[in-house]
PDB file of N, CA and C in Angstrom:
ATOM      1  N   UNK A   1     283.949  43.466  37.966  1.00  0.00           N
ATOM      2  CA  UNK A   1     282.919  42.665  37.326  1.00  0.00           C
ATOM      3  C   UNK A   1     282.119  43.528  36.361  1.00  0.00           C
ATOM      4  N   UNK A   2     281.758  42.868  35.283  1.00  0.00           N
ATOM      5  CA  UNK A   2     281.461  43.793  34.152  1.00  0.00           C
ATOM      6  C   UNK A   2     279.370  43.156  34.644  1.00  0.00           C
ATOM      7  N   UNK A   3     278.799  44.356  34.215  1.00  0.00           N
ATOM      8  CA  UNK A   3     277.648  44.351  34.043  1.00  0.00           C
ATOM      9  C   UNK A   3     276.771  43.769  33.016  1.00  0.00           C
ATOM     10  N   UNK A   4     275.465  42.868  32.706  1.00  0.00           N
ATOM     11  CA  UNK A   4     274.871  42.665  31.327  1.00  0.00           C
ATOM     12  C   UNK A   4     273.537  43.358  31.008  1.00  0.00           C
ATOM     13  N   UNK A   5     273.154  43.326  30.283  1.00  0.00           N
ATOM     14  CA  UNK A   5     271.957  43.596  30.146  1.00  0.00           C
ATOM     15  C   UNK A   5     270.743  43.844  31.094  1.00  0.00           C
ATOM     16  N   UNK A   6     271.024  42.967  32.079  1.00  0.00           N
ATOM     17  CA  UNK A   6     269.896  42.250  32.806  1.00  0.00           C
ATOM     18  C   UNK A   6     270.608  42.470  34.308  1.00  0.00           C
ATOM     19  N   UNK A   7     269.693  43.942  34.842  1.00  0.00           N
ATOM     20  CA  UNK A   7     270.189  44.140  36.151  1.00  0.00           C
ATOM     21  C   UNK A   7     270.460  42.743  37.083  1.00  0.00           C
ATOM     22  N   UNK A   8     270.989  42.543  38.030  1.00  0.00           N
ATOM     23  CA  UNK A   8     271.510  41.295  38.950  1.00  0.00           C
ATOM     24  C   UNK A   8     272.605  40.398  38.151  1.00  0.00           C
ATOM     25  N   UNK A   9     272.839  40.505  37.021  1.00  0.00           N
ATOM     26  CA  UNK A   9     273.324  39.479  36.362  1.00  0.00           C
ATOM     27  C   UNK A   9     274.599  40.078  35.959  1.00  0.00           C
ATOM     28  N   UNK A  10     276.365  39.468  36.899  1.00  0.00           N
ATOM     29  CA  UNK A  10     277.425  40.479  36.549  1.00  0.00           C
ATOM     30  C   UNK A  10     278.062  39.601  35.870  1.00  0.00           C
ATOM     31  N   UNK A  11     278.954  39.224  34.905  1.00  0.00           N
ATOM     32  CA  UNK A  11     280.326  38.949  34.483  1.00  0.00           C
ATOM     33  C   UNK A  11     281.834  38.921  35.629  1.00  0.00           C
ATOM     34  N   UNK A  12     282.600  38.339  35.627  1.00  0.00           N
ATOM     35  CA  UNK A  12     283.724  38.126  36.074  1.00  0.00           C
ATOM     36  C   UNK A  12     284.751  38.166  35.083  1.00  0.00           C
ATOM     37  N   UNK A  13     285.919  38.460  35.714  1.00  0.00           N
ATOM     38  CA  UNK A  13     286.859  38.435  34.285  1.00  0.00           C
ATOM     39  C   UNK A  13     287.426  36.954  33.867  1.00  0.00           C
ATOM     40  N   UNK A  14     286.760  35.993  34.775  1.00  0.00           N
ATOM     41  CA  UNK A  14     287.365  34.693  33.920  1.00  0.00           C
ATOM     42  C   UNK A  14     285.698  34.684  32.633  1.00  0.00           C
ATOM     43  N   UNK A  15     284.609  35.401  32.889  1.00  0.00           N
ATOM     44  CA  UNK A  15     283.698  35.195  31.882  1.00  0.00           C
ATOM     45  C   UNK A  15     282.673  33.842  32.427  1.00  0.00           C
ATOM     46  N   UNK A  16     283.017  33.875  34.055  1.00  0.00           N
ATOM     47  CA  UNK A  16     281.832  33.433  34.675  1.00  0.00           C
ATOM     48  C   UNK A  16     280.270  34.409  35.048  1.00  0.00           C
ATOM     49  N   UNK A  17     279.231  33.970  34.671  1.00  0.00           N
ATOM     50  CA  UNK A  17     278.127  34.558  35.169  1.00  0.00           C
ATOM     51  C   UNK A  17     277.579  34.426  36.453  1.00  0.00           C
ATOM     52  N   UNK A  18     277.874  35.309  37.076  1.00  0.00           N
ATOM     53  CA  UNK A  18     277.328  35.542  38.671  1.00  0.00           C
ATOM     54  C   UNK A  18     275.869  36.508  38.834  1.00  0.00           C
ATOM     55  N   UNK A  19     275.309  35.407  39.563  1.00  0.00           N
ATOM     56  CA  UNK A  19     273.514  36.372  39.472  1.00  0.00           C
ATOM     57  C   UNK A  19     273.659  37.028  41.275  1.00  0.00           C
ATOM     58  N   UNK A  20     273.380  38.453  41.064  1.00  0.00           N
ATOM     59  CA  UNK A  20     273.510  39.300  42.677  1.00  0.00           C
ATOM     60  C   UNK A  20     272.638  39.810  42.407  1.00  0.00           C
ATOM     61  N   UNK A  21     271.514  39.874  43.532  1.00  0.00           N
ATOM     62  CA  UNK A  21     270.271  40.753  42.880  1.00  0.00           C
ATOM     63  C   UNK A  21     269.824  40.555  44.457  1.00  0.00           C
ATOM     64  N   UNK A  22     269.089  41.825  44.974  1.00  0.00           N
ATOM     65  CA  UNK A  22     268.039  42.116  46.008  1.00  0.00           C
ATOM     66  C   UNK A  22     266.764  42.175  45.438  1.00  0.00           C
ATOM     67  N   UNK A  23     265.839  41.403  46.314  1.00  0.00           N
ATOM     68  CA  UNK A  23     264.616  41.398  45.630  1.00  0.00           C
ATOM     69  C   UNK A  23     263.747  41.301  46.895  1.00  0.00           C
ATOM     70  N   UNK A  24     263.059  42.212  46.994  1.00  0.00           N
ATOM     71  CA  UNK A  24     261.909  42.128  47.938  1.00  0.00           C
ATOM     72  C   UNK A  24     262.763  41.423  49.731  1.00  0.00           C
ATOM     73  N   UNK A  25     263.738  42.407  49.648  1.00  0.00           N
ATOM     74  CA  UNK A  25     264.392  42.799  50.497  1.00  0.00           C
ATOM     75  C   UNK A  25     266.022  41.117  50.744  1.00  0.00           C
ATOM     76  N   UNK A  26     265.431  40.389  49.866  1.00  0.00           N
ATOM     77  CA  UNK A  26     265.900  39.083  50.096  1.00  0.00           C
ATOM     78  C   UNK A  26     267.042  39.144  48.948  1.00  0.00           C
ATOM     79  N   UNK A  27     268.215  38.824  49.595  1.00  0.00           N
ATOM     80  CA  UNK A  27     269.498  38.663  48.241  1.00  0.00           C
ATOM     81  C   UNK A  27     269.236  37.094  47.515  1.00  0.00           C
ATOM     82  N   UNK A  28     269.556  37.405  46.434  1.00  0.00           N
ATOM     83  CA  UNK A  28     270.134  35.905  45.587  1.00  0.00           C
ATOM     84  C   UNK A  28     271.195  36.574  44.921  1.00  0.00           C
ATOM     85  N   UNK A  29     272.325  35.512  45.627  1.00  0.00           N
ATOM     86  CA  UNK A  29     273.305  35.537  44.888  1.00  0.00           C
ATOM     87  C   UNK A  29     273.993  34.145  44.618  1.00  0.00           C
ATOM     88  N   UNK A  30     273.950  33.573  43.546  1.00  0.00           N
ATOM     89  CA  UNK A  30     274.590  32.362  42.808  1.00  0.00           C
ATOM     90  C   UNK A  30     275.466  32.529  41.908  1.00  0.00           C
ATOM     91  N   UNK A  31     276.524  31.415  41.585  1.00  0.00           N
ATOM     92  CA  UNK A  31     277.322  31.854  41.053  1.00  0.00           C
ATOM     93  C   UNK A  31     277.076  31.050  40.020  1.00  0.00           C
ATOM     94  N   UNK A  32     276.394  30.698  38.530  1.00  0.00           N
ATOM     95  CA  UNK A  32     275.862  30.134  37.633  1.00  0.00           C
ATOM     96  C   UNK A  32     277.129  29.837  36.819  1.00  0.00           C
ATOM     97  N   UNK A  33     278.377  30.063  36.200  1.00  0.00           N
ATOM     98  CA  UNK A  33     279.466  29.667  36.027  1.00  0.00           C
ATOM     99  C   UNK A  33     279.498  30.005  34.608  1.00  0.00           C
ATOM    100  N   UNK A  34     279.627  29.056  33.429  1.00  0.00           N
ATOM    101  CA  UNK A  34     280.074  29.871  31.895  1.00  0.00           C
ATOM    102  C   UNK A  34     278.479  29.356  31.507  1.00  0.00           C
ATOM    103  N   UNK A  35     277.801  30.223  31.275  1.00  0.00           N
ATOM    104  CA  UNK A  35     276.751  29.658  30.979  1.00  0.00           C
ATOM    105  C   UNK A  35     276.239  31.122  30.110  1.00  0.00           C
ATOM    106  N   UNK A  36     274.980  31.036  28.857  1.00  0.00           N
ATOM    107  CA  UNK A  36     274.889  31.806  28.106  1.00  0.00           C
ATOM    108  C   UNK A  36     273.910  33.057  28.769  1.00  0.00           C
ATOM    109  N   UNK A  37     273.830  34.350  28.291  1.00  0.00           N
ATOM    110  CA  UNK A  37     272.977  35.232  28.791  1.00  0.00           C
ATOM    111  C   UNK A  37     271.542  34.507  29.101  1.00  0.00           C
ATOM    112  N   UNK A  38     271.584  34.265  28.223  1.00  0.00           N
ATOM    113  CA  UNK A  38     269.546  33.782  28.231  1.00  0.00           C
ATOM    114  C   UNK A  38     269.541  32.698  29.095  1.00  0.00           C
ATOM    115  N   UNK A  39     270.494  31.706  29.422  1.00  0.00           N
ATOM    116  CA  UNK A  39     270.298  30.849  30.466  1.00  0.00           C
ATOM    117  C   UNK A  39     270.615  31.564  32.323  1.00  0.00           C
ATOM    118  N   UNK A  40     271.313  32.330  32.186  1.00  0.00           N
ATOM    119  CA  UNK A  40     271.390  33.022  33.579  1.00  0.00           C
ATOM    120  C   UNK A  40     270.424  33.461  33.926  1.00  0.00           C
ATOM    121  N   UNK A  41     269.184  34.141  32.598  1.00  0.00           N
ATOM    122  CA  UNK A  41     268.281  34.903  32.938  1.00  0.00           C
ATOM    123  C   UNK A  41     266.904  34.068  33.872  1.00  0.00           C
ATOM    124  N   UNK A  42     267.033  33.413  32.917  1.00  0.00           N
ATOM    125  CA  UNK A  42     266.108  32.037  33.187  1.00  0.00           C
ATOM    126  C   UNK A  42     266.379  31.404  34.937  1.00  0.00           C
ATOM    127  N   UNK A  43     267.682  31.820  35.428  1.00  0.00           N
ATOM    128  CA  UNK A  43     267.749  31.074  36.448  1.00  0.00           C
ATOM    129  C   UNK A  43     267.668  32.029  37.705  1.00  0.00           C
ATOM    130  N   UNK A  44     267.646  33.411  36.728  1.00  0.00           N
ATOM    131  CA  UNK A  44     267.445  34.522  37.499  1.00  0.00           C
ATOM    132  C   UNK A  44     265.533  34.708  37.708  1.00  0.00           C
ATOM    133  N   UNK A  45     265.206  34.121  36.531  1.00  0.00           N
ATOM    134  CA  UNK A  45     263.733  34.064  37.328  1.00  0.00           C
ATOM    135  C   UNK A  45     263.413  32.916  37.919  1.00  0.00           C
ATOM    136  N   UNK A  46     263.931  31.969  37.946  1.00  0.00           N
ATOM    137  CA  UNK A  46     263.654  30.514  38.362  1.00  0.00           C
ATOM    138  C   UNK A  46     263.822  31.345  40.286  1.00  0.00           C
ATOM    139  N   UNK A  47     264.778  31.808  40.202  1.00  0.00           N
ATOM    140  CA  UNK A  47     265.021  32.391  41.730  1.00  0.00           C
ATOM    141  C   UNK A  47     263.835  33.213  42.243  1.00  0.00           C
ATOM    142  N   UNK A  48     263.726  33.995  41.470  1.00  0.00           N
ATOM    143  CA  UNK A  48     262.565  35.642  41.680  1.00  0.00           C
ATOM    144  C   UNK A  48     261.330  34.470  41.960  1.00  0.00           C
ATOM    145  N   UNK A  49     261.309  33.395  41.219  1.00  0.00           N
ATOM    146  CA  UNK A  49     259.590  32.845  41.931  1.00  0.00           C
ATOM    147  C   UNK A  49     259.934  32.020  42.982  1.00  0.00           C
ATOM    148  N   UNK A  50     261.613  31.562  42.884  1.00  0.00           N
ATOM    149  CA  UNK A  50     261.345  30.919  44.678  1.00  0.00           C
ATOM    150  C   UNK A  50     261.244  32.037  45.878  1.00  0.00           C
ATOM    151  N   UNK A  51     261.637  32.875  45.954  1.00  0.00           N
ATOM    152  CA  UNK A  51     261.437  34.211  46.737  1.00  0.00           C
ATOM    153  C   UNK A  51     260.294  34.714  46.785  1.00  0.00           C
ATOM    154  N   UNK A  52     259.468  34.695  45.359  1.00  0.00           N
ATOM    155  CA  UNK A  52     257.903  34.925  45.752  1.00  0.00           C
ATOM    156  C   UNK A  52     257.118  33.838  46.409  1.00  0.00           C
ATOM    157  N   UNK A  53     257.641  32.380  45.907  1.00  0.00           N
ATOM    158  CA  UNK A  53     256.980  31.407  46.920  1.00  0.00           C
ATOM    159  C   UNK A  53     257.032  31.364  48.469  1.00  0.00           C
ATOM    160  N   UNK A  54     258.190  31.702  48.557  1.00  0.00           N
ATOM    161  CA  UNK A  54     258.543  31.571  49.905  1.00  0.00           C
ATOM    162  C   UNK A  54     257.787  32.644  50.965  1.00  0.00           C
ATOM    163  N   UNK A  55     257.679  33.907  50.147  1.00  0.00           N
ATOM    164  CA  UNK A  55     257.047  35.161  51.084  1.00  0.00           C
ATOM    165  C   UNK A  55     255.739  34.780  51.020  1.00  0.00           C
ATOM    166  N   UNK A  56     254.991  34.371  50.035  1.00  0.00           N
ATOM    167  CA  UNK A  56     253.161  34.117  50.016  1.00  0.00           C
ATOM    168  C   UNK A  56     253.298  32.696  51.289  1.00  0.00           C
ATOM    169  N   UNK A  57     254.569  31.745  51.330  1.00  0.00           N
ATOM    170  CA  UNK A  57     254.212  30.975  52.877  1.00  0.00           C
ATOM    171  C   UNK A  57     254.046  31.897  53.664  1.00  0.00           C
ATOM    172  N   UNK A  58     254.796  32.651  53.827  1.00  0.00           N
ATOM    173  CA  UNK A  58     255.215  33.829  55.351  1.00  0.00           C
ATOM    174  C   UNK A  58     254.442  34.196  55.609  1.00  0.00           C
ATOM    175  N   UNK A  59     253.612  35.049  54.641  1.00  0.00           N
ATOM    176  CA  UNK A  59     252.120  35.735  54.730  1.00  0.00           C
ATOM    177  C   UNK A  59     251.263  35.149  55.080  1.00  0.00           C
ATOM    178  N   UNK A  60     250.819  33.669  54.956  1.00  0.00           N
ATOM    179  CA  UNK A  60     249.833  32.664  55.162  1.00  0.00           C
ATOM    180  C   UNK A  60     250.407  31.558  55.525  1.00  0.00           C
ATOM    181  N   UNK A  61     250.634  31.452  56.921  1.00  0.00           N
ATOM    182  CA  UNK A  61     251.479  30.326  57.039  1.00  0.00           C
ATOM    183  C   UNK A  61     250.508  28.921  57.957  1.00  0.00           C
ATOM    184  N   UNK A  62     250.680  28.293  57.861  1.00  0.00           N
ATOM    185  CA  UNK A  62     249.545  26.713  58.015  1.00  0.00           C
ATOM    186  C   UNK A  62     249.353  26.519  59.417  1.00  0.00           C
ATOM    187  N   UNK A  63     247.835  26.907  59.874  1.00  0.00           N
ATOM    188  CA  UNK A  63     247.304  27.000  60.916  1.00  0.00           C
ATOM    189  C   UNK A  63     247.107  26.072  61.615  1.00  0.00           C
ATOM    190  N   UNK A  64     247.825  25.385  63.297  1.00  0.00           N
ATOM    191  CA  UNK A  64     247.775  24.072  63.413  1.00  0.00           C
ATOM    192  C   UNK A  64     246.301  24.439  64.353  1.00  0.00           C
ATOM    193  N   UNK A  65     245.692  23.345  64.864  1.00  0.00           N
ATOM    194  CA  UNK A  65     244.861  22.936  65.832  1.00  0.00           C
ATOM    195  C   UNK A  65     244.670  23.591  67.129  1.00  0.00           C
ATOM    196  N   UNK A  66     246.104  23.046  67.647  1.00  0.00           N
ATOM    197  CA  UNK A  66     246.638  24.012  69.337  1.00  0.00           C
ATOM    198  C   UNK A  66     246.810  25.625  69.352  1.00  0.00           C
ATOM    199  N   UNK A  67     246.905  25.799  67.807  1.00  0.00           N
ATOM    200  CA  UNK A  67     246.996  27.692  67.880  1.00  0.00           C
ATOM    201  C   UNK A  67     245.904  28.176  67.723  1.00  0.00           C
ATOM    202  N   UNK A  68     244.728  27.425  67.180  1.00  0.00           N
ATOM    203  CA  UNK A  68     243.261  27.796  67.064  1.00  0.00           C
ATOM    204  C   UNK A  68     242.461  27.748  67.882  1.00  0.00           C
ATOM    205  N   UNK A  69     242.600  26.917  69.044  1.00  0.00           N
ATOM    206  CA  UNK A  69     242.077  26.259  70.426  1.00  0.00           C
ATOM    207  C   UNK A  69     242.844  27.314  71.362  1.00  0.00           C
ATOM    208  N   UNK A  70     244.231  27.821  71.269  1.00  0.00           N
ATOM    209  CA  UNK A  70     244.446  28.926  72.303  1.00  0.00           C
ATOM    210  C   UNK A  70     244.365  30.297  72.287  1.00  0.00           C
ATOM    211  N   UNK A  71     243.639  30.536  70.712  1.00  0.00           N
ATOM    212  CA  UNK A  71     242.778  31.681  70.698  1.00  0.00           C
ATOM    213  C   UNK A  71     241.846  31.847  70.862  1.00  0.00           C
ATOM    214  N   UNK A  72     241.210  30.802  70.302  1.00  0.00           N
ATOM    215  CA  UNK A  72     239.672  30.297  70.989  1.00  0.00           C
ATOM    216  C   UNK A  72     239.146  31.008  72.586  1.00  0.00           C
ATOM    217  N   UNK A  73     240.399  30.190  73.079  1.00  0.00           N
ATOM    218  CA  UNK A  73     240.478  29.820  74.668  1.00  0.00           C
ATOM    219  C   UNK A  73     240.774  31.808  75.240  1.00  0.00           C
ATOM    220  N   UNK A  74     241.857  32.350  74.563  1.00  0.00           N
ATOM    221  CA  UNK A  74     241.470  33.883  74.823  1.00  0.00           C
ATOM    222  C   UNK A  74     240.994  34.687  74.381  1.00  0.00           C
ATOM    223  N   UNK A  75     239.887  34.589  73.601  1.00  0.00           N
ATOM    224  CA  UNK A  75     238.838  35.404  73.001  1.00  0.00           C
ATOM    225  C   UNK A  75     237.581  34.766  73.853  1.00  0.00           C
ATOM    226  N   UNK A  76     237.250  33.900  74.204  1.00  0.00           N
ATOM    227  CA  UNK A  76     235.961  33.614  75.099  1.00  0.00           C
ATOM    228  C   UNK A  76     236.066  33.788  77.074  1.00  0.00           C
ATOM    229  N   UNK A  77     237.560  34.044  77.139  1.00  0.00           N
ATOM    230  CA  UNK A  77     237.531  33.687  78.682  1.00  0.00           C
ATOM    231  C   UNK A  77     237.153  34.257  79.446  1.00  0.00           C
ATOM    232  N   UNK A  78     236.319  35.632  79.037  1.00  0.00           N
ATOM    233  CA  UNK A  78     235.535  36.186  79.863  1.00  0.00           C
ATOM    234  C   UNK A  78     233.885  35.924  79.855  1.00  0.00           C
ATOM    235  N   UNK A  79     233.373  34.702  78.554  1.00  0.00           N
ATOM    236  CA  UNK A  79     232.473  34.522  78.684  1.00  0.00           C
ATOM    237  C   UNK A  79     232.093  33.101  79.511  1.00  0.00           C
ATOM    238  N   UNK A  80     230.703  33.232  80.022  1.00  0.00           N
ATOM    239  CA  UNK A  80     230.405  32.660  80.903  1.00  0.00           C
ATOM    240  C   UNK A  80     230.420  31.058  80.242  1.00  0.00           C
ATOM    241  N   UNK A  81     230.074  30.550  79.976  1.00  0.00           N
ATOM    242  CA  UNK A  81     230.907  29.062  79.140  1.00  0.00           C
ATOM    243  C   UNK A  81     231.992  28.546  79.025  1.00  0.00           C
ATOM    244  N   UNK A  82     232.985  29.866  78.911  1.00  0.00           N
ATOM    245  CA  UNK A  82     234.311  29.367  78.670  1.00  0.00           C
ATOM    246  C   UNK A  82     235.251  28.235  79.754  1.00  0.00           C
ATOM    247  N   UNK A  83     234.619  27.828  80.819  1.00  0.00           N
ATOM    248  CA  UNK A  83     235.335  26.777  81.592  1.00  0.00           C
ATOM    249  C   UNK A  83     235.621  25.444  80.825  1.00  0.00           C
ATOM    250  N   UNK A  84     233.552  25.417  80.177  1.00  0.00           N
ATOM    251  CA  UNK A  84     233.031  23.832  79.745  1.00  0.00           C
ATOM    252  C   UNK A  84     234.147  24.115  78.357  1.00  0.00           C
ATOM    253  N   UNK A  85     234.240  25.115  77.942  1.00  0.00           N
ATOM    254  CA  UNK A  85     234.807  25.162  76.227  1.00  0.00           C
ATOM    255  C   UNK A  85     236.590  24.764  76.854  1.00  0.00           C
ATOM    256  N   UNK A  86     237.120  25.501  77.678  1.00  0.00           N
ATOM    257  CA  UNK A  86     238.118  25.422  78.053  1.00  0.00           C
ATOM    258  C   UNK A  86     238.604  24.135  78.090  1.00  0.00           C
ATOM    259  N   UNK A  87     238.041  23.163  78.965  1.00  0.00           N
ATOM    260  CA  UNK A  87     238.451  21.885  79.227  1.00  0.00           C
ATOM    261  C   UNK A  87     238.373  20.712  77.716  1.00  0.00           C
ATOM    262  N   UNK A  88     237.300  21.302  77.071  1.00  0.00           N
ATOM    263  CA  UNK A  88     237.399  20.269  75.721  1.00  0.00           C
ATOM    264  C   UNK A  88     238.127  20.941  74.897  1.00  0.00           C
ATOM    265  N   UNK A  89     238.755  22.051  74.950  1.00  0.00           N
ATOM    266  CA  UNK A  89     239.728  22.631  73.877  1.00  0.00           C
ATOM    267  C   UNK A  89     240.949  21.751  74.092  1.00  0.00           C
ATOM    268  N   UNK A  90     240.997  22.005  75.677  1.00  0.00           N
ATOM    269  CA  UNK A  90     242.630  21.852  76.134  1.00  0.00           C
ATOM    270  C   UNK A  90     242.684  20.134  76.232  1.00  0.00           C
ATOM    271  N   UNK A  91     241.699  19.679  75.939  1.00  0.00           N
ATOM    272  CA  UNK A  91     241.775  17.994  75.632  1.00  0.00           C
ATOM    273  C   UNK A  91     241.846  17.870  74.349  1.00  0.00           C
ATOM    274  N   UNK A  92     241.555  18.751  73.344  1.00  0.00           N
ATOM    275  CA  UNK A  92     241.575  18.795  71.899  1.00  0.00           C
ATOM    276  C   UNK A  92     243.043  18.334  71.438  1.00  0.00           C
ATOM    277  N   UNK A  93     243.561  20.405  72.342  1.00  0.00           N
ATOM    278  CA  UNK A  93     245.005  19.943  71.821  1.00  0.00           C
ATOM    279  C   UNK A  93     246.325  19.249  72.666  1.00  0.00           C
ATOM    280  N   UNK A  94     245.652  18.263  73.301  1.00  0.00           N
ATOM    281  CA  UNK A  94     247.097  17.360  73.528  1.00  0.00           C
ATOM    282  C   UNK A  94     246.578  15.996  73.102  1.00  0.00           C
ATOM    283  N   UNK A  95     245.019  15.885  72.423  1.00  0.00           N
ATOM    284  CA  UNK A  95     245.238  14.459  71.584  1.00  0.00           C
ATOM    285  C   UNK A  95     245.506  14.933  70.436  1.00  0.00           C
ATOM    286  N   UNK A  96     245.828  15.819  70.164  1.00  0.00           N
ATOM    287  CA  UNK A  96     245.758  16.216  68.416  1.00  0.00           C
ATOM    288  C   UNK A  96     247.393  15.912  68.149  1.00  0.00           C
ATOM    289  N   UNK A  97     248.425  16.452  70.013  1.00  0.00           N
ATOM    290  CA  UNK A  97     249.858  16.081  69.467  1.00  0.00           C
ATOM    291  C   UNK A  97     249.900  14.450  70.045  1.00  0.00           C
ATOM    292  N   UNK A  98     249.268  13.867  70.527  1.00  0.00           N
ATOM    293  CA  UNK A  98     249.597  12.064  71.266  1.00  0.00           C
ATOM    294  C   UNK A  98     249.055  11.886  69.592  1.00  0.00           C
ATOM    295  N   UNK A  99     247.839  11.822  68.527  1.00  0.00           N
ATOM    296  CA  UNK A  99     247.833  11.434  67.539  1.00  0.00           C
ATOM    297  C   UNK A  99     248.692  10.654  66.428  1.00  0.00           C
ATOM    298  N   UNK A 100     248.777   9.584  65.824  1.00  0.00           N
ATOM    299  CA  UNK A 100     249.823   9.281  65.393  1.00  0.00           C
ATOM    300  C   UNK A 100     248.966   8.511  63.706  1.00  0.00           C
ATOM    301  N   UNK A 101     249.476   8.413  63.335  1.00  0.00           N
ATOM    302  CA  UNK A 101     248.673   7.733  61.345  1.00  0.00           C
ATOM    303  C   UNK A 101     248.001   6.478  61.958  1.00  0.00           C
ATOM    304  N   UNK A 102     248.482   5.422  62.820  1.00  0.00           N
ATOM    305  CA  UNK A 102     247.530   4.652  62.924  1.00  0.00           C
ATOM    306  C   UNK A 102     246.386   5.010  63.659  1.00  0.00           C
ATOM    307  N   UNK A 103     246.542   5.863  64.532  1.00  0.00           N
ATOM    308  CA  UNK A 103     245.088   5.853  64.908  1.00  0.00           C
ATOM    309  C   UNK A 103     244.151   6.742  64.445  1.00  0.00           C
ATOM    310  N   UNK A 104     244.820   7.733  63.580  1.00  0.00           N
ATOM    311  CA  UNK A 104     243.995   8.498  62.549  1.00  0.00           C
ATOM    312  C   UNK A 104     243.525   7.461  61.750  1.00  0.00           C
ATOM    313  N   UNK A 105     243.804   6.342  61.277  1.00  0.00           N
ATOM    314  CA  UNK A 105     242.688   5.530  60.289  1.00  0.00           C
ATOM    315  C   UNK A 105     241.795   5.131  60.907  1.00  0.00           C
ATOM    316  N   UNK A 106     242.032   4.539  61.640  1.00  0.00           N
ATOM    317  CA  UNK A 106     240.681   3.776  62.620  1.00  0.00           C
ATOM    318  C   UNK A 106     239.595   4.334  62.121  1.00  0.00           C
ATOM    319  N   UNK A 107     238.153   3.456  62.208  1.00  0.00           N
ATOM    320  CA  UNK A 107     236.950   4.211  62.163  1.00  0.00           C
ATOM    321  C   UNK A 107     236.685   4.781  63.438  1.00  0.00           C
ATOM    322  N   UNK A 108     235.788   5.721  62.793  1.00  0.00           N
ATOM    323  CA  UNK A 108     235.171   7.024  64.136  1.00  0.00           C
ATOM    324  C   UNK A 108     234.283   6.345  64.639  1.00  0.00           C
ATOM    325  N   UNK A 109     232.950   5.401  64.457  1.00  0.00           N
ATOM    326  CA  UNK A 109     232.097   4.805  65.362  1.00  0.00           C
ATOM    327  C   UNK A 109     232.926   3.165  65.565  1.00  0.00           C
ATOM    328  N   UNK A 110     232.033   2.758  66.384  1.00  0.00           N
ATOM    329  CA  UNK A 110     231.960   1.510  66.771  1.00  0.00           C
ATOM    330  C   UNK A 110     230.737   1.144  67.941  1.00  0.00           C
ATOM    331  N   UNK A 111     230.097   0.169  67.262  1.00  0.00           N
ATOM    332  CA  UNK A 111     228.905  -0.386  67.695  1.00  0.00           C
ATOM    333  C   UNK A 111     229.195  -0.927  69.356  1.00  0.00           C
ATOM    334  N   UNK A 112     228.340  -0.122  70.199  1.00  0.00           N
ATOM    335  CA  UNK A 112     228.908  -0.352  71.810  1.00  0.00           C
ATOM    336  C   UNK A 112     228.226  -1.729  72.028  1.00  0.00           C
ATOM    337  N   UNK A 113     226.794  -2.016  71.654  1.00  0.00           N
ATOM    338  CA  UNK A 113     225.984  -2.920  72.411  1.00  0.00           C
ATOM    339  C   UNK A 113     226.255  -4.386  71.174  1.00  0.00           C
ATOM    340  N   UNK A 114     226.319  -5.682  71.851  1.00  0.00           N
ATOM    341  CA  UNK A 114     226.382  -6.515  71.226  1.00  0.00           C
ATOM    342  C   UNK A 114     225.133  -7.116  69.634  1.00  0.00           C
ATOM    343  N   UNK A 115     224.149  -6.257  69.968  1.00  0.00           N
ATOM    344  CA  UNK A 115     223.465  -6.451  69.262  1.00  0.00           C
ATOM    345  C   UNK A 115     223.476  -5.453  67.590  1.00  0.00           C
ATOM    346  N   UNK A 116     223.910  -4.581  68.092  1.00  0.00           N
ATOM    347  CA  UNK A 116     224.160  -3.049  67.129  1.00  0.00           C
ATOM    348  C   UNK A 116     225.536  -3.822  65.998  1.00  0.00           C
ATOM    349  N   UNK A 117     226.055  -4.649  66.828  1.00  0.00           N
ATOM    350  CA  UNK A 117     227.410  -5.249  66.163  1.00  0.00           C
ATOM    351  C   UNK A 117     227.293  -6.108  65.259  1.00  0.00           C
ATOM    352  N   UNK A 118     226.275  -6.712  65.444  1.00  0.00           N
ATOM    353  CA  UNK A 118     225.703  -7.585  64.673  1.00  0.00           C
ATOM    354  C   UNK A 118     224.836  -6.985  63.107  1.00  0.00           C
ATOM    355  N   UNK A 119     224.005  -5.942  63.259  1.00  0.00           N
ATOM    356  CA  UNK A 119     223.710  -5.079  62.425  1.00  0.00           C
ATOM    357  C   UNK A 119     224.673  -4.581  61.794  1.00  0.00           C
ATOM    358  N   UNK A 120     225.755  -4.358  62.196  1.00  0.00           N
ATOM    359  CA  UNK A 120     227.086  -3.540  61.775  1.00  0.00           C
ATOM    360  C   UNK A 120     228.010  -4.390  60.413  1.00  0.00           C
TER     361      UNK A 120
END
């Protein structure tokens, strides 16, 4: 395979463009087919930013409810509170997974006494 310009980017002898490149420890290798230098390149960075997208998830990845409540739960358990905190955490997170879209719309109050309902 012949080499171009543009490290990762080899030639084949049918004069297909094949992109091989290590990048931030992650291979891309595609095989882009008869296509011109400047378009391989292009698809060679189209790649390099899905590989950077993908590592900035890794690094910061989306903090649910139940993982915040069971650190919570072992960073306080030697303090004297932590029973009362304990029990409303650990009710936190198993309505947070029973939760479902309809009952996330619902409104949050509702008028208990018949008269409040009426105001309402």
């Amino acid at each position: 395979m012949a080499s171009t310009r543009t490290p990762g980017i080899t030639i084949d002898s049918d004069g297909h463009r094949f992109l091989d490149k290590r990048y931030h420890g992650i291979r891309i290798g595609i095989r882009v087919g008869s296509v011109t230098q400047e378009q391989a390149e292009r698809r060679l960075q189209t790649e390099i930013q899905r590989v950077n997208l993908e590592l900035a998830e890794r690094a910061q990845p989306r903090l649910l409810l139940r993982d915040c409540a069971a650190r919570y739960l072992a960073q306080s358990r030697d303090k004297p509170a932590s029973k009362q905190s304990g029990c409303t955490c650990a009710y936190c997170c198993g309505m947070s997974e029973r939760l479902s879209l309809s009952t996330s719309t619902m409104p949050l109050w509702r008028p208990s006494s018949p008269s409040a309902r009426q105001r309402a």
